[in-house]
Protein backbone atom coordinates (compact mmCIF):
# COMPACT_ATOMS: atom_id res chain seq x y z
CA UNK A 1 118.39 127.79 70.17
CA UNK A 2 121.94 127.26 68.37
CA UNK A 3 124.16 129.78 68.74
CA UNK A 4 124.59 132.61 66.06
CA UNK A 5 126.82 131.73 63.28
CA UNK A 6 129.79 133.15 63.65
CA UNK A 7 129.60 135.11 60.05
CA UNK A 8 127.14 137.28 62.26
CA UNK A 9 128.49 140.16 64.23
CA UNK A 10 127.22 143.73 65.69
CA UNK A 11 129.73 144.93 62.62
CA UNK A 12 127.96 143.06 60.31
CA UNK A 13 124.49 144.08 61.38
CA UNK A 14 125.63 147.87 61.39
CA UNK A 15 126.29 147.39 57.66
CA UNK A 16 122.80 146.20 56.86
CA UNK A 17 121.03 148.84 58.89
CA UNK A 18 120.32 151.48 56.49
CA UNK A 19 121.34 154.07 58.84
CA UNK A 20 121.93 154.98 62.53
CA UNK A 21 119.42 156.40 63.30
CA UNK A 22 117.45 152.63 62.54
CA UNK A 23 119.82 151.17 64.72
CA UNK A 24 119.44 152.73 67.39
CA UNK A 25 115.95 152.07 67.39
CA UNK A 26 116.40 149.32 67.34
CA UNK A 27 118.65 148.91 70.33
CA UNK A 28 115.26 150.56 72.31
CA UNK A 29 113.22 147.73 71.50
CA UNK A 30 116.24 145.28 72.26
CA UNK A 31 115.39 146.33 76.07
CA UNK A 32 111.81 146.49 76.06
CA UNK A 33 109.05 143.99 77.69
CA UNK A 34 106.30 144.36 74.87
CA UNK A 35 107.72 141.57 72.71
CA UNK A 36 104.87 138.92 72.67
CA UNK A 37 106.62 136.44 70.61
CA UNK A 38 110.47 135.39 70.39
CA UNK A 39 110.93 132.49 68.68
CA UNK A 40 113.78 130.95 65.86
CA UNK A 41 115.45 127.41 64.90
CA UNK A 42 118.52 128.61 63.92
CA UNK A 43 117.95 129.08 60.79
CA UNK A 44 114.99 132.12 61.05
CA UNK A 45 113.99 134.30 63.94
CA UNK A 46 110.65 135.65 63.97
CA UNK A 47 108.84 137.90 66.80
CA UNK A 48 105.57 140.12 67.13
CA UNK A 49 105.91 143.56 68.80
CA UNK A 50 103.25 145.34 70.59
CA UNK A 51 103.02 149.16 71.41
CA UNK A 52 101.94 150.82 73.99
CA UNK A 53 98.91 151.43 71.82
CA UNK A 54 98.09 148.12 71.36
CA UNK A 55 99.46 148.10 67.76
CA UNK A 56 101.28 144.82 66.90
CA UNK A 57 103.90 144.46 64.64
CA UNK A 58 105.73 140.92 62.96
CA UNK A 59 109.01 140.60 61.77
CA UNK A 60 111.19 137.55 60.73
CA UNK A 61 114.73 137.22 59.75
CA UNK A 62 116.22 134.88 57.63
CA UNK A 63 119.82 134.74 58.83
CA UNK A 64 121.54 133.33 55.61
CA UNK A 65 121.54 134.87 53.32
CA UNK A 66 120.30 138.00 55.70
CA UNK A 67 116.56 138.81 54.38
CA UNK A 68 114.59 141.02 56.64
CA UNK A 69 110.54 141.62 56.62
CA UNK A 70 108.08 143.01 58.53
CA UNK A 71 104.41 143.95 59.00
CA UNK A 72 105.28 147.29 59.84
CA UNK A 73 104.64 150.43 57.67
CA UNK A 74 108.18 152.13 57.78
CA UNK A 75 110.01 153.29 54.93
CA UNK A 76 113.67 152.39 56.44
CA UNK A 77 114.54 148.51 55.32
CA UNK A 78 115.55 146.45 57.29
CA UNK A 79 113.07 148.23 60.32
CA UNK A 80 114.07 148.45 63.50
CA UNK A 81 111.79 145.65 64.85
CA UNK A 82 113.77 143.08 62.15
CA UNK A 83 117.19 144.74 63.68
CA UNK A 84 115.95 144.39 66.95
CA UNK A 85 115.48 140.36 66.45
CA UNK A 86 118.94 139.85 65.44
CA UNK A 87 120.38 142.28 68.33
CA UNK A 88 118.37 139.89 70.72
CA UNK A 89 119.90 136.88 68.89
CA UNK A 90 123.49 137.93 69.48
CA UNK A 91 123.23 139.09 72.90
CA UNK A 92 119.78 137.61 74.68
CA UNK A 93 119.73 133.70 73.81
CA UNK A 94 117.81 133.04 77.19
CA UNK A 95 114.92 134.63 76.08
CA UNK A 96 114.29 132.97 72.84
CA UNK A 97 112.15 129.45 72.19
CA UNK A 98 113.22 127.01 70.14
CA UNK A 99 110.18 126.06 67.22
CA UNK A 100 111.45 123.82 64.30
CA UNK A 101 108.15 125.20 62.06
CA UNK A 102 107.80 128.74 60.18
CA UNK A 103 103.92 129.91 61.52
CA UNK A 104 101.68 130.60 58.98
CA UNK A 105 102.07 134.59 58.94
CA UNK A 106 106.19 134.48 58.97
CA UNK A 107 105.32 132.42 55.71
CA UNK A 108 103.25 135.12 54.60
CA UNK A 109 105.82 137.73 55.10
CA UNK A 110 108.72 135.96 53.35
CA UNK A 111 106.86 134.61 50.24
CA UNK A 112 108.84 132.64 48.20
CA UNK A 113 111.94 133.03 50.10
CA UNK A 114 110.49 131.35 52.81
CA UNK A 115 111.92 127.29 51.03
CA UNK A 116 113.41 128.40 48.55
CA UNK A 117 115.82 130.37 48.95
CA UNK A 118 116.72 129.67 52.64
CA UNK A 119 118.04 127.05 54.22
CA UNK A 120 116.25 124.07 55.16
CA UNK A 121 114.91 123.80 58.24
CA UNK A 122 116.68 121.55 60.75
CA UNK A 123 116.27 120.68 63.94
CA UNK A 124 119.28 121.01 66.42
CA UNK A 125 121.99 118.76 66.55
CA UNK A 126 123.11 116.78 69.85
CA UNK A 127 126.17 118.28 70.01
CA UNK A 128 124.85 121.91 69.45
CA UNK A 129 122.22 121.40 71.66
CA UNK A 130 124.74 120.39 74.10
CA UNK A 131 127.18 123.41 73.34
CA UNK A 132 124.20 125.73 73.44
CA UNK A 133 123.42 124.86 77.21
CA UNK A 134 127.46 124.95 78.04
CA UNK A 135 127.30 128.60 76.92
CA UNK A 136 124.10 129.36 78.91
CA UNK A 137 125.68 127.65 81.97
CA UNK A 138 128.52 129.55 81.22
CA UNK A 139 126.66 133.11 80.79
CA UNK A 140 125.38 132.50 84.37
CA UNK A 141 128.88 132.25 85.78
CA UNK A 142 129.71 135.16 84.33
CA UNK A 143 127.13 136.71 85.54
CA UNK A 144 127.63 136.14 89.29
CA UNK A 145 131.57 137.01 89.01
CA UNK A 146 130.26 140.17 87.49
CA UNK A 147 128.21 140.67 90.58
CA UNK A 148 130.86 139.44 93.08
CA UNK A 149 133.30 142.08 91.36
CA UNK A 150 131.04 144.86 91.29
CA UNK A 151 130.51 143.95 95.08
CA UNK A 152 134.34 143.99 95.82
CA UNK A 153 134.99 147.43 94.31
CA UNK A 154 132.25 148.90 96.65
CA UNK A 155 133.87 146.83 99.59
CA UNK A 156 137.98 146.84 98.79
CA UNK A 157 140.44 144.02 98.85
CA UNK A 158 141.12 144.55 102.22
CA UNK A 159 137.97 142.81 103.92
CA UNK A 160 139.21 139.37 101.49
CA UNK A 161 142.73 139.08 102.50
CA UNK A 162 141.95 136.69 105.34
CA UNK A 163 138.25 135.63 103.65
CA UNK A 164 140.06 132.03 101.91
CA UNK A 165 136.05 130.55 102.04
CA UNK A 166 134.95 133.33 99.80
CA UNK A 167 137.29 132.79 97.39
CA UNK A 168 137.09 128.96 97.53
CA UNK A 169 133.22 129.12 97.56
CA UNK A 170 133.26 131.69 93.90
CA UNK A 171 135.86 129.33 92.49
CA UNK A 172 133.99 126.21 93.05
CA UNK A 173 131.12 128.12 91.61
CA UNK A 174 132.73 128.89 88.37
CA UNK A 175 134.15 125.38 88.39
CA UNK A 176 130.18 124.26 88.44
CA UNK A 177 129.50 126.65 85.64
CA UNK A 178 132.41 125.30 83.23
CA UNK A 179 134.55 128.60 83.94
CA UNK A 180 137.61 126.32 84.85
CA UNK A 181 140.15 128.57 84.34
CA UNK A 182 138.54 131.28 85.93
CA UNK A 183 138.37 129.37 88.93
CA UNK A 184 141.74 128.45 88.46
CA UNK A 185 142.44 132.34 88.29
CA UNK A 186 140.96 132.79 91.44
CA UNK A 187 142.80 130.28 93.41
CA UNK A 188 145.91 132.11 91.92
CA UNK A 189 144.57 135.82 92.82
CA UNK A 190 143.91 134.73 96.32
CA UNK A 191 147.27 133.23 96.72
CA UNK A 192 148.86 136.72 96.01
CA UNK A 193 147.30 137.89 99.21
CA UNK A 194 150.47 136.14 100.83
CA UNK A 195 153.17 138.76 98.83
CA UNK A 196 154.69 141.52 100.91
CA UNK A 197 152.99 143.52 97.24
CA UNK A 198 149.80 142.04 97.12
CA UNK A 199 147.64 145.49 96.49
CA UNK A 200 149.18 145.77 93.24
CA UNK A 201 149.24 141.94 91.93
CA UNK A 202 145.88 141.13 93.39
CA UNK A 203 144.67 144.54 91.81
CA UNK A 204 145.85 143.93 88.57
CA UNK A 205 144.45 140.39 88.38
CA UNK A 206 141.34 141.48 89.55
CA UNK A 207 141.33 143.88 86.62
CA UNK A 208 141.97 140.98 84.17
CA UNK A 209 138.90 139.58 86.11
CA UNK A 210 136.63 141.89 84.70
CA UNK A 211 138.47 142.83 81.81
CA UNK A 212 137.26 139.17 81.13
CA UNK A 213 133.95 139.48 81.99
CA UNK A 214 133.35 142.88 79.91
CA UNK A 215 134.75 140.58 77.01
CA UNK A 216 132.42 137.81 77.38
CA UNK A 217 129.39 140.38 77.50
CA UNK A 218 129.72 141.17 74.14
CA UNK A 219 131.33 138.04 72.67
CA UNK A 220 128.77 138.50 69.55
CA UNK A 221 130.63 141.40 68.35
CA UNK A 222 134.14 139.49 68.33
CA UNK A 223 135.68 138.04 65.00
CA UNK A 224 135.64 134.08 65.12
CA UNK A 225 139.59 133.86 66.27
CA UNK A 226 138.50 136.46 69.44
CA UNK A 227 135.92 134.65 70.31
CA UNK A 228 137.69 131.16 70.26
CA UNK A 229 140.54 132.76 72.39
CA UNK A 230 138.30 133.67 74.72
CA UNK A 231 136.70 130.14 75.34
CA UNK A 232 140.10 128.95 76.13
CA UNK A 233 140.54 132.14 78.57
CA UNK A 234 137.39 130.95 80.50
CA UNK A 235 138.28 127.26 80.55
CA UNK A 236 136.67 125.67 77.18
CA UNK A 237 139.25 123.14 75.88
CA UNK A 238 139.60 122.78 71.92
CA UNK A 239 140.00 119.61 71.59
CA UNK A 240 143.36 118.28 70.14
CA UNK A 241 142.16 116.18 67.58
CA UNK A 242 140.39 119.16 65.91
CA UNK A 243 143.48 121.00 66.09
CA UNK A 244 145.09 118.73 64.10
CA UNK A 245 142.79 119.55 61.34
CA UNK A 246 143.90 122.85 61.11
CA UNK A 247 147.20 123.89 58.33
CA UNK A 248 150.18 123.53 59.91
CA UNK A 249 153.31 125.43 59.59
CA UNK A 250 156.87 122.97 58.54
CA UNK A 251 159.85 123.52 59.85
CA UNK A 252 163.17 122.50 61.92
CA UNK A 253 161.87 123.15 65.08
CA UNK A 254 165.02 123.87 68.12
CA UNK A 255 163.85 122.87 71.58
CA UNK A 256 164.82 126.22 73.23
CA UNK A 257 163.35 125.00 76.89
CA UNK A 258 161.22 123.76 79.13
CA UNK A 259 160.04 123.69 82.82
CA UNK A 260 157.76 121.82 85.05
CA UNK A 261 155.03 122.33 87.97
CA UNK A 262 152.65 121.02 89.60
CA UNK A 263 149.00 122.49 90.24
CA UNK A 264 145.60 121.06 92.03
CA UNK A 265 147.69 117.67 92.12
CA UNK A 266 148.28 117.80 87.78
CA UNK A 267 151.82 118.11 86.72
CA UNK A 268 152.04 120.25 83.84
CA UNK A 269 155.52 120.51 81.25
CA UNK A 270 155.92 123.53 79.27
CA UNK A 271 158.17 123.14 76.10
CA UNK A 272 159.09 125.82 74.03
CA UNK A 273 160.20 125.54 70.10
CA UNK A 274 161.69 127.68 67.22
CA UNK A 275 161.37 127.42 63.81
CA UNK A 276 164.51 127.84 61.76
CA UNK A 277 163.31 129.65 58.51
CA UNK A 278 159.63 131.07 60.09
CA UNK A 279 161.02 132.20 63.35
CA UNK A 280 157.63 131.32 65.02
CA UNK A 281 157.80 130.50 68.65
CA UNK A 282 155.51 127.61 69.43
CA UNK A 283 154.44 126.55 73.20
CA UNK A 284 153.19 122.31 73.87
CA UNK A 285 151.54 121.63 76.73
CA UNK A 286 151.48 118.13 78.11
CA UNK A 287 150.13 116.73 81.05
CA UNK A 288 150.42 113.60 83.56
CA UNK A 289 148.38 112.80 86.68
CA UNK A 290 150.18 111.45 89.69
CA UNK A 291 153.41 109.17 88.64
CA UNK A 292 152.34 108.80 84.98
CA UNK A 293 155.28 110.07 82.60
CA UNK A 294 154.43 112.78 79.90
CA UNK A 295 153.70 111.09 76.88
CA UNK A 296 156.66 112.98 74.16
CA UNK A 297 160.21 113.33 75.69
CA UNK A 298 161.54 116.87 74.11
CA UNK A 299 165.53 117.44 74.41
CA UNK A 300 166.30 121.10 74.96
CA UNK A 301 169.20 121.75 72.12
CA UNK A 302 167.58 118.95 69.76
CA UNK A 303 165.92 119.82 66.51
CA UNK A 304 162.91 118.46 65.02
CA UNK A 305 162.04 118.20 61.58
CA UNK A 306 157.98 118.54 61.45
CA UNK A 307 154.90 120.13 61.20
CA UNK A 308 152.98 122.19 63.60
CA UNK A 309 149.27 122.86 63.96
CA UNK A 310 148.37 126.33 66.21
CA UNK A 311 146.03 126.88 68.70
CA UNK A 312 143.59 130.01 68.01
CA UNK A 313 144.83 132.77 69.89
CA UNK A 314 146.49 136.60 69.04
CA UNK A 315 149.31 135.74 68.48
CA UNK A 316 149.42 132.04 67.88
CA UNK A 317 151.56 130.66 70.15
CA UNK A 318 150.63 126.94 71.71
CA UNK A 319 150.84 123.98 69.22
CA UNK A 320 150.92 120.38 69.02
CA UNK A 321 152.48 118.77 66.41
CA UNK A 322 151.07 116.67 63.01
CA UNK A 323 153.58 114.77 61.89
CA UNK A 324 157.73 115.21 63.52
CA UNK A 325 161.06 113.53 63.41
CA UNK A 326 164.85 113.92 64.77
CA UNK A 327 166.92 115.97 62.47
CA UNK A 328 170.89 115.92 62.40
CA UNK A 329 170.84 119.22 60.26
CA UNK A 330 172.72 122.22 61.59
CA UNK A 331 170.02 124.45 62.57
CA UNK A 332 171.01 128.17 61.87
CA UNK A 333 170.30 130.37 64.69
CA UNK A 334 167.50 133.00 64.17
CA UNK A 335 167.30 136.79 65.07
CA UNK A 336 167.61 137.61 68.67
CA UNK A 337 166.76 140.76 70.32
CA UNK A 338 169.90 143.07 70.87
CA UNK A 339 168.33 145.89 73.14
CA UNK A 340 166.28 145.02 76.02
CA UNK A 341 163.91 148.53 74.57
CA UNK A 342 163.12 146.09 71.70
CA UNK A 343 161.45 143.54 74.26
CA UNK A 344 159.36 145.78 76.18
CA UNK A 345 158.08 147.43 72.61
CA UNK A 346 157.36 144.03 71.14
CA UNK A 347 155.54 142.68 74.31
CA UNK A 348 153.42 146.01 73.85
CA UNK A 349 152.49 145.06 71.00
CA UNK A 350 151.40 141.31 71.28
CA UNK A 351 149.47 142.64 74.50
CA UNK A 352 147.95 145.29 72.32
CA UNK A 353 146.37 142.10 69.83
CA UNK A 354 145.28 140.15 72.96
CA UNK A 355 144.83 141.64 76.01
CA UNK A 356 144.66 137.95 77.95
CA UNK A 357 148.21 137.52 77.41
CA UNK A 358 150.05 136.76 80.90
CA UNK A 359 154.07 135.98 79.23
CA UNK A 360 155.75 136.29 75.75
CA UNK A 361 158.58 134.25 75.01
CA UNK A 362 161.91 135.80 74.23
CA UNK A 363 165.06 135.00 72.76
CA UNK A 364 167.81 138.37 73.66
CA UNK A 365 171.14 138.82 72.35
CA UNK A 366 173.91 140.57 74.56
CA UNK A 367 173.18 140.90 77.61
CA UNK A 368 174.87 140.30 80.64
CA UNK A 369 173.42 138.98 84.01
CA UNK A 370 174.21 141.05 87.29
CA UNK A 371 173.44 140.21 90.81
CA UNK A 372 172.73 143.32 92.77
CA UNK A 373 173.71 142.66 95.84
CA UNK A 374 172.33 145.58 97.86
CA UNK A 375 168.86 144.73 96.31
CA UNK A 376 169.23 141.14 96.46
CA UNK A 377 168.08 140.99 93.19
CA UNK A 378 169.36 139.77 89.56
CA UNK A 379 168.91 141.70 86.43
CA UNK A 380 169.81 141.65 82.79
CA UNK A 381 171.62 144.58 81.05
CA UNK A 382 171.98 145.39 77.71
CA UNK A 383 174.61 147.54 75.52
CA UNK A 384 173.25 150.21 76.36
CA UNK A 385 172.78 150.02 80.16
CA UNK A 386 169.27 149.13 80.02
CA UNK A 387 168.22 146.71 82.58
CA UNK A 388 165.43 144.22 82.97
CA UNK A 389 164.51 142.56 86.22
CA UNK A 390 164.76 138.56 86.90
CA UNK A 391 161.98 137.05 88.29
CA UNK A 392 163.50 134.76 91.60
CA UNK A 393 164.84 131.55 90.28
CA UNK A 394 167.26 128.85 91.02
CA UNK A 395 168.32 129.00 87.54
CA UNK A 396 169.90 133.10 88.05
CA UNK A 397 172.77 131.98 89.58
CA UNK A 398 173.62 129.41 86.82
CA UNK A 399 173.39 131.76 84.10
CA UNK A 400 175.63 134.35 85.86
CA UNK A 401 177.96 131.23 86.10
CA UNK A 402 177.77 130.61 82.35
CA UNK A 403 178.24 134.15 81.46
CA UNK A 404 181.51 134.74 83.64
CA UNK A 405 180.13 138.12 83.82
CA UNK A 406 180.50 138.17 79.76
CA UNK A 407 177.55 139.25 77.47
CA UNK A 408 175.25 136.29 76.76
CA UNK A 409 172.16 135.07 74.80
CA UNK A 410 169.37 133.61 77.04
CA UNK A 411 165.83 132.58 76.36
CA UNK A 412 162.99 132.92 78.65
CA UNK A 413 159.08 134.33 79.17
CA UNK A 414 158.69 137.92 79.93
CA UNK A 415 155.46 139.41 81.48
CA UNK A 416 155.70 143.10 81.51
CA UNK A 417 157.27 143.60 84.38
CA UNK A 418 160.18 140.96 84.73
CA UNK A 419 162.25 138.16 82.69
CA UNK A 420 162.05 134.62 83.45
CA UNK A 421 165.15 132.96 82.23
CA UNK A 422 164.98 128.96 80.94
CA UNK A 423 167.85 128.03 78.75
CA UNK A 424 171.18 129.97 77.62
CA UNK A 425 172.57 129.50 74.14
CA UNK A 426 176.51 129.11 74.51
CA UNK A 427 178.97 128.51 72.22
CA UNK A 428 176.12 127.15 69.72
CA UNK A 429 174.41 125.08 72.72
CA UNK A 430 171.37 125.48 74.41
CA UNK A 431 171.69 124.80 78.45
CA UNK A 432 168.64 124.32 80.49
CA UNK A 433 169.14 126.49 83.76
C-alpha cells in the first residue's frame, strides 16, 4: 500500500483523538491478533474487529481530509478501532492489503463522503509501488541490525575484534536491503578495531548504530525534513535533479577548501563554500570512478557568483549549485569565531537539531597552532588559553609554518572531540594545507 502521506504523523493523530484515554485504546488494539480485515488504497483504510466475544466491529478512515466512522456504539469520536487503523498505517505497512474498491459496508458507513468528498480512488503508481517495496526491504534490514545489536550488547565488543566475516557478512546484508550507508558504517566501525582506543570509538559508533535504528522505528512520527534526513542517513540518495527544484539561496560563494579520498575503490572530493552576505556554509560532493576527473574544478580562494539549492538535512549543509559564475568582486570576509568556547557551544547545538551529524564546519579567528612536543600532538589555542585538539594531518605542520607561531584564522571540520584543519586565511588569502 503507498506509504502515509507525510501530512500524517503520531502528533497529528493525537490531535484528532478526543482524548487520551481513546488513544490509548487504541494503541491495545494496534497489537492485537483479532483484526479480521486490514485493507486500504491509499486513499481509505478500512478494517473489521472482532472481540473476544465474538462481537465484530467496522471502521474506515478517510485519510484526507481525516473522516473517521465506525460500526461501533461508543460515544468518543473518532473510536479507538478508527485510531487504531491509522496507528497500524503509520507503523505496520506489512500487514495491510492493497484493494483499489470501497466494499459495500465501508460505503455504508461513510455515506456521501464516500465520492464526494474524498479523493478519487487511484490505483498505485509505478514509482510508488516501487518506493513502497524499497521501504519494506528496507524495514527488514533494520530489523536484523536491530537484532544483531541487541545480540552484541548481551555478548560485548570483545568477541568481534578479530570476527572481520561477521562484520563483512551484516554489511553485505544491509547492502542487499538498500541500507548502503549503513553498511558503509559498518565497514568503518570495524576498522576502528585497529586504534590503540577502539572501546570508546567503536562504542560510540555502535551507539549511533542504534540510535539509527530507534529512529527508523518510528519514522511516522518525524516531520517531513526528519524523515528525509534520515533516508540519506541509511543510504537513500535524493536524486540531484530533484534538488534542483528546490529554492535556492544567491550569493558570492568563497571556496574555503577542499580534500580528497578514496573509499570501496570511489574517489570522493569534498568542497566547502561561504556565502558573503548569508554566511551559510555549503558542502558539494562530487564523485569519479577509477581515472575519470571530477566533473566542476573549484579553486580554493576563488569566488563564485551563483545560486545554491540545499540538501534536506538539520542544518542544511550539502548543496549543488543551479546556476554559477566567476566573480572578480572583493568578497568581504564574514564573522569568524574568536573563542574556541564558541565552537564547542555551537557544535552542541547543530548536534542538538540532528543527532546524525558526524563534523561541522568552522571558520575561527585567533588562534594560534602549537605542537606539543611531549604529547606528540598539535593543538589550537585561543585568547584565552583554551585549547582544541588537531586531528593527525600532514597539513599541521604547514599551518604552524604559516602562523610563525602568530595568531591565525583557519578553516576546517570539527567533530566534538577534535579540529580538522583545511585551508588558512592569510593576509586576505585562503591556502589549502
Amino acid at each position: 500500500m503507498a506509504h502515509s502521506p507525510l501530512s500524517w504523523s503520531y502528533e497529528r493523530l493525537l490531535q484528532l483523538a478526543p482524548d487520551a484515554s481513546s488513544l490509548e485504546q487504541a494503541r491495545r488494539l494496534f497489537f492485537a491478533k483479532r483484526w479480521q480485515t486490514l485493507e486500504g488504497n491509499g486513499h481509505y483504510l478500512w478494517g473489521e474487529y472482532e472481540t473476544a466475544y465474538g462481537q465484530r466491529s467496522s471502521a474506515v478512515v478517510r485519510l484526507e481530509p481525516p473522516l473517521f466512522r465506525c460500526s461501533c456504539k461508543s460515544p468518543r469520536r473518532p473510536c479507538k478501532h478508527a485510531l487504531a487503523l491509522v496507528l497500524l498505517f503509520l507503523n505496520r505497512n506489512e500487514v495491510w492489503t492493497v484493494r483499489e474498491e470501497l466494499p459495500d459496508w465501508t460505503v455504508k458507513l461513510l455515506g456521501n463522503h464516500s465520492s464526494s468528498s474524498g479523493p478519487a480512488i487511484k490505483p498505485s503508481s509505478p514509482d510508488a509501488l516501487k518506493q513502497e517495496k524499497r521501504i519494506q526491504l528496507m524495514d527488514q534490514g533494520v530489523g536484523e541490525l536491530d537484532k544483531w545489536l541487541r545480540q552484541l550488547a548481551r555478548l560485548g565488543l570483545a568477541h568481534l575484534a578479530n570476527a572481520p566475516e561477521e562484520w563483512e557478512t551484516l554489511a553485505a546484508r544491509m547492502v542487499d536491503a538498500k541500507l548502503g550507508s549503513i553498511a558503509r558504517r559498518l565497514r568503518i566501525c570495524h576498522g576502528l578495531f585497529q586504534q590503540e582506543d577502539w572501546v570508546e570509538e567503536v562504542t560510540a559508533e555502535i551507539g549511533r548504530l542504534y540510535l539509527f535504528v530507534r529512529a527508523w522505528q518510528r519514522k511516522s512520527t518525524l516531520e517531513p525534513d526528519q524523515k528525509r534526513e534520515l533516508l540519506q542517513v541509511a543510504g537513500w540518495n535524493l536524486r540531484k535533479d530533484r534538488i534542483l527544484l528546490e529554492p535556492g539561496v544567491q550569493d558570492n560563494w568563497l571556496v574555503l577548501g577542499l580534500t580528497t579520498g578514496v573509499e570501496e575503490k570511489l574517489r570522493y572530493r569534498r568542497t566547502w563554500f561561504r556565502g558573503e552576505k548569508t554566511g551559510k556554509y555549503a558542502l558539494l560532493l562530487d564523485f569519479a570512478f577509477g581515472n575519470q576527473g571530477f566533473e566542476d574544478q573549484w579553486v580554493t580562494g576563488s569566488v563564485l557568483k551563483g545560486t545554491l539549492a540545499y540538501y534536506p538535512g538539520q542544518p542544511k549543509i550539502r548543496a549543488v549549485f543551479k546556476t554559477y559564475h566567476s566573480s572578480r568582486d572583493p568578497y568581504e570576509a564574514t564573522a569568524a569565531y574568536a573563542l574556541l568556547g564558541e565552537v564547542q557551544t555551537s557544535y552542541a547545538q547543530a548536534l542538538g537539531a540532528s543527532p546524525w551529524l558526524l563534523s561541522f564546519p568552522m571558520l575561527i579567528d585567533e588562534v594560534t597552532p602549537i605542537y606539543r612536543q611531549e604529547e606528540d600532538k598539535f593543538v589550537l589555542v585561543d585568547a584565552e588559553k583554551a585549547y582544541l585538539k588537531l586531528k593527525s594531518a600532514e597539513g599541521n605542520w604547514k599551518l604552524l609554518a604559516l602562523s610563525g607561531g602568530q595568531p591565525i584564522t583557519c578553516f576546517g571540520e570539527y567533530d566534538g572531540q577534535s579540529f580538522f584543519p583545511i585551508s588558512a586565511l592569510n593576509n586576505g588569502r585562503v591556502i589549502l594545507l
